[in-house]
N, C-alpha and C. Protein backbone atom coordinates (compact mmCIF):
# COMPACT_ATOMS: atom_id res chain seq x y z
N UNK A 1 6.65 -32.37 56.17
CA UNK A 1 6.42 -32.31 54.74
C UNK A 1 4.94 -32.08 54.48
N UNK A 2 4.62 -31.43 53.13
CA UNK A 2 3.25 -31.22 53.40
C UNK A 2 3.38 -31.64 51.52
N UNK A 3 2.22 -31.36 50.57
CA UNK A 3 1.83 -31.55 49.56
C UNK A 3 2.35 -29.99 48.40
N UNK A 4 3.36 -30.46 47.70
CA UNK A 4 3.72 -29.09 47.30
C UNK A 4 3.18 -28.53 46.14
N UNK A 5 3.78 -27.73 45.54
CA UNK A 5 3.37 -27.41 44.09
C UNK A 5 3.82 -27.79 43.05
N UNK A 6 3.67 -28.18 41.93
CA UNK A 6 4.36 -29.03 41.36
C UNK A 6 5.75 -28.41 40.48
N UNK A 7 6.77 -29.05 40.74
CA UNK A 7 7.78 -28.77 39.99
C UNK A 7 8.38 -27.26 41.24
N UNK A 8 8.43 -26.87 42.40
CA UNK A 8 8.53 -26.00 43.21
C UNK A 8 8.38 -26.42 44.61
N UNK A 9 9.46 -27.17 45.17
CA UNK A 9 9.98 -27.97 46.22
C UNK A 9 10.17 -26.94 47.62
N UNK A 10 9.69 -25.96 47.30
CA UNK A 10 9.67 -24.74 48.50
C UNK A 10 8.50 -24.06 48.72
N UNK A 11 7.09 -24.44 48.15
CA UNK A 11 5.78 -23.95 48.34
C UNK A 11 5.07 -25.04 48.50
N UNK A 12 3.91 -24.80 49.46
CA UNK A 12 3.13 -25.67 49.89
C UNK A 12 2.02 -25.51 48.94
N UNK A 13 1.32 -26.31 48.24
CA UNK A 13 0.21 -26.36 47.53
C UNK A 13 -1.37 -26.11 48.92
N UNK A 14 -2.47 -25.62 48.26
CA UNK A 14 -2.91 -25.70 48.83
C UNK A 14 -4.13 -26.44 48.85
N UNK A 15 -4.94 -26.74 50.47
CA UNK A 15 -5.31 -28.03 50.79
C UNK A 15 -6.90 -28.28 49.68
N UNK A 16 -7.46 -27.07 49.34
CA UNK A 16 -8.25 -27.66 48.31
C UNK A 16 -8.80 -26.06 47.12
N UNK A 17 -9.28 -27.37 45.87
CA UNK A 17 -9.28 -26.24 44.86
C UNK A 17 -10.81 -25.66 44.93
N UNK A 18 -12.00 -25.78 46.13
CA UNK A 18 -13.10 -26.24 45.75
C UNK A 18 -13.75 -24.52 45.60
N UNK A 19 -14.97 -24.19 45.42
CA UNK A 19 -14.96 -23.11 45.20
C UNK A 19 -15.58 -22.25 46.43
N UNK A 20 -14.72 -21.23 46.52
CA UNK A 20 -14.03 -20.27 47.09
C UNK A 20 -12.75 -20.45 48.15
N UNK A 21 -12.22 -21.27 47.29
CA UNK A 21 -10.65 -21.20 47.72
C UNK A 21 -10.16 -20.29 46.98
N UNK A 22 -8.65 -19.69 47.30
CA UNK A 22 -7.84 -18.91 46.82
C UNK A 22 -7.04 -19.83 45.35
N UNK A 23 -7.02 -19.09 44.35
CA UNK A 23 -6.38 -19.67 43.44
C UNK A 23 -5.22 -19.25 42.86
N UNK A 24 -3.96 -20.04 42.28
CA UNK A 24 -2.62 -19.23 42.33
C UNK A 24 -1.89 -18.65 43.19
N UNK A 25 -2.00 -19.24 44.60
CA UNK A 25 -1.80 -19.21 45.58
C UNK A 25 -1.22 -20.07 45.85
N UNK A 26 0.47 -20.43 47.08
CA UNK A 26 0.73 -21.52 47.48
C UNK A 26 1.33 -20.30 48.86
N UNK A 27 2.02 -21.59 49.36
CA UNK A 27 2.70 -20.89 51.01
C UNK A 27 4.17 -21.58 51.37
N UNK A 28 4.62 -20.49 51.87
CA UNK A 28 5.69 -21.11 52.09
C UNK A 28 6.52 -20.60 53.52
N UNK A 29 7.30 -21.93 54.34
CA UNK A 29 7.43 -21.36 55.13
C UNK A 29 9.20 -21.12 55.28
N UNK A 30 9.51 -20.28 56.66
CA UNK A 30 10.91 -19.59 56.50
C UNK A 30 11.09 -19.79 57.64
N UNK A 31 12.86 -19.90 57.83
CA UNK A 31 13.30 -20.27 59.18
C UNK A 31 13.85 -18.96 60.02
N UNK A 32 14.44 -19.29 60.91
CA UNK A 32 14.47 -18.11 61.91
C UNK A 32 15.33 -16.85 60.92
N UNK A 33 15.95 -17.19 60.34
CA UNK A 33 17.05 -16.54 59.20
C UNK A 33 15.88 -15.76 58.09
N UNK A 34 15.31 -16.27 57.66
CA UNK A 34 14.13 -15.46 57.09
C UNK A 34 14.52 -16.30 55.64
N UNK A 35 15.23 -17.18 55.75
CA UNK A 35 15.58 -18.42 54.49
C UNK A 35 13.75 -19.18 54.33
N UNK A 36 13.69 -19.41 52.91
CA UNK A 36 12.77 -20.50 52.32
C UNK A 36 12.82 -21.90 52.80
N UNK A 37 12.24 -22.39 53.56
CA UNK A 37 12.59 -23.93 53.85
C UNK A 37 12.31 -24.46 52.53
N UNK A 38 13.36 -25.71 51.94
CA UNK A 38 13.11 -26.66 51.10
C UNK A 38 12.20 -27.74 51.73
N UNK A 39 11.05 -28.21 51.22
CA UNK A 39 10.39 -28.86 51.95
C UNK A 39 10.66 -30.49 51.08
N UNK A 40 11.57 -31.08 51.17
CA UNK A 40 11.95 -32.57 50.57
C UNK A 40 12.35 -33.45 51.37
N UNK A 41 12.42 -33.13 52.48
CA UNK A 41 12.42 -33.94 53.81
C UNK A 41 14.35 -34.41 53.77
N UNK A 42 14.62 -33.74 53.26
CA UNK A 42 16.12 -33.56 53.42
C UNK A 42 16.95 -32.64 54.03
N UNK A 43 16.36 -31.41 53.57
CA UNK A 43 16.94 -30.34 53.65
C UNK A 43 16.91 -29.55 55.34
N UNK A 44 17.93 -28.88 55.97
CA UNK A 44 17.54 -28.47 57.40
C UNK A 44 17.05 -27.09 57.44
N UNK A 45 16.36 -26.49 58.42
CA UNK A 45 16.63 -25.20 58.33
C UNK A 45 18.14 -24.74 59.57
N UNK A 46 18.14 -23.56 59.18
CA UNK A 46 19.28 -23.10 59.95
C UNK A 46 19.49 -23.98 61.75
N UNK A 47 20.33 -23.82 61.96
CA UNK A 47 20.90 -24.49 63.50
C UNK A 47 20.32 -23.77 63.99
N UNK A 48 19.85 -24.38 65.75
CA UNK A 48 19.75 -23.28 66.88
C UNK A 48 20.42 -24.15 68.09
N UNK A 49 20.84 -23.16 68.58
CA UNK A 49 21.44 -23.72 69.68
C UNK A 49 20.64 -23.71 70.79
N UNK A 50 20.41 -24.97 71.77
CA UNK A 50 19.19 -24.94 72.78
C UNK A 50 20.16 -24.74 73.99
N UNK A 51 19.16 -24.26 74.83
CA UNK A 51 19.23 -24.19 76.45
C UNK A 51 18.90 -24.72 77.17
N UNK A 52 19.42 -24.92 78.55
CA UNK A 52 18.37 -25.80 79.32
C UNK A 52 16.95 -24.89 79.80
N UNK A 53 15.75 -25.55 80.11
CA UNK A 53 14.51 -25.17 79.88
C UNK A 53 13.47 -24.81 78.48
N UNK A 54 12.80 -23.70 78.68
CA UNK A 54 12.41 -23.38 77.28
C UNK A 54 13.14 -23.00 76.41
N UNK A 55 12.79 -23.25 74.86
CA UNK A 55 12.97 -23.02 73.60
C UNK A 55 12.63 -22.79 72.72
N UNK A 56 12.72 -21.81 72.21
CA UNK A 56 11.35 -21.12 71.36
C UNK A 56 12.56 -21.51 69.67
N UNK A 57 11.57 -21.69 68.76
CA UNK A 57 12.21 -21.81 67.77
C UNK A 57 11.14 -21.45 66.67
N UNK A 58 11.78 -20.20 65.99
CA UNK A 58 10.65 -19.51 65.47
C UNK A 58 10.82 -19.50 63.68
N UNK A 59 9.35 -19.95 63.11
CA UNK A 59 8.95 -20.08 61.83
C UNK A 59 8.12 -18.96 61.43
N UNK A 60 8.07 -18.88 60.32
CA UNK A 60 7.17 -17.91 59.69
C UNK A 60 6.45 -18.22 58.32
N UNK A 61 5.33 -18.08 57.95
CA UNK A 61 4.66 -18.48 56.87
C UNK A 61 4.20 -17.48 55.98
N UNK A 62 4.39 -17.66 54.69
CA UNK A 62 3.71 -16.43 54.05
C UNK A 62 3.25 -17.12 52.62
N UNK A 63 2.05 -16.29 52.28
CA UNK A 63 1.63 -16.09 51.16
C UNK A 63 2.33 -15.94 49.84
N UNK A 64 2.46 -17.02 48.71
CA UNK A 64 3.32 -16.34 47.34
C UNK A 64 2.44 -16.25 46.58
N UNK A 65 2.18 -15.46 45.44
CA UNK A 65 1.12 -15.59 43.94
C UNK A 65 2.30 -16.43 43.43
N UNK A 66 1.29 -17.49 42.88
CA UNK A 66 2.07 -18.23 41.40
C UNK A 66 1.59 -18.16 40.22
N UNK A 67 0.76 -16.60 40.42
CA UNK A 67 0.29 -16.65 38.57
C UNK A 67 -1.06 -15.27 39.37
N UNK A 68 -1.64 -15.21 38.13
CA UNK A 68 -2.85 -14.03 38.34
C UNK A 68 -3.75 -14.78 39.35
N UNK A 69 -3.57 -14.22 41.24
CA UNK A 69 -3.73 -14.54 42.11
C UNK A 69 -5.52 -14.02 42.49
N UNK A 70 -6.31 -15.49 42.83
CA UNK A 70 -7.87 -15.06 43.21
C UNK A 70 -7.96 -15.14 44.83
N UNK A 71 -8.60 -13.90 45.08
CA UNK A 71 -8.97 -14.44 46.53
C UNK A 71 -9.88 -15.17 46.88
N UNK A 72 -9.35 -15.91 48.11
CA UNK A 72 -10.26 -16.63 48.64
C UNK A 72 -9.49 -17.31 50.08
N UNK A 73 -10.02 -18.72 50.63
CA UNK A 73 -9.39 -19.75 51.47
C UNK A 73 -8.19 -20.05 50.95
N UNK A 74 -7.06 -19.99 51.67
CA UNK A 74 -5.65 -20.62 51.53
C UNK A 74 -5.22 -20.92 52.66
N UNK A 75 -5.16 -22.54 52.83
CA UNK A 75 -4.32 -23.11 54.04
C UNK A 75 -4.03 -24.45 53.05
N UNK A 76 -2.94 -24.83 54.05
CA UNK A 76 -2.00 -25.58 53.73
C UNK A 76 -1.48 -26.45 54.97
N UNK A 77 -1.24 -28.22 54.92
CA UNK A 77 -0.92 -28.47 56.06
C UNK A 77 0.95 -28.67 55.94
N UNK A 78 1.41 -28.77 56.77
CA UNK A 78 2.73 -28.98 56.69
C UNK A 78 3.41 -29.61 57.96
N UNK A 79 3.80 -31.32 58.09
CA UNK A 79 4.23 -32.03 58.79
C UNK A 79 6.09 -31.77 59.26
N UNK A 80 6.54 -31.42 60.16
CA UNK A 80 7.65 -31.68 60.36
C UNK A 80 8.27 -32.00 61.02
N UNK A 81 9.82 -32.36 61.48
CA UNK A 81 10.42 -33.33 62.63
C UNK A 81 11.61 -32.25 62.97
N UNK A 82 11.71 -32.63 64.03
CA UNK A 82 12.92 -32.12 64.91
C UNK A 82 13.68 -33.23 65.33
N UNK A 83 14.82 -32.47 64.60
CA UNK A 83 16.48 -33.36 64.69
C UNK A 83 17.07 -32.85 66.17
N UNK A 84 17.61 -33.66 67.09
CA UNK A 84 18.27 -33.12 67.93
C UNK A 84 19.21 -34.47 67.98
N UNK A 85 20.53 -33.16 67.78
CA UNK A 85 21.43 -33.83 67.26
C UNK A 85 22.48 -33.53 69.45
């Protein structure tokens, strides 16, 4: 879980407003499916089925505008857990 945007449970807010950060900017990340993770600490992303040895299990992050977008710094932290069921 990381710190989101408000009222938008699928973008990561970002880690500061100070100046020359990016503004109107949040991030969001996607599961192997190319789905939006809900980030509410509920929600899963898609199944993978593991093997024995390595396991690659692949995310992707991207950039959204949430309004007339400034450039600058945009990062975002984002904590998460692995269920093995």
């Amino acid at each position: 879980l990381g710190t989101t945007v408000t009222s938008n449970d699928d973008t990561l807010a970002l880690q500061s407003s100070a100046a020359g950060s990016a503004q109107n900017v949040g991030i969001q990340i996607l599961d192997r499916t190319g789905e939006v993770l809900i980030l509410d600490g509920a929600t899963f992303s898609a199944k993978t089925d593991l093997i024995d040895g390595t396991n690659i299990l692949p995310f992707q992050a991207r950039y959204i505008a949430l309004g007339q977008s400034v450039a600058g710094t945009a990062n975002a932290d984002a904590t998460f857990k692995v269920q093995y069921l």
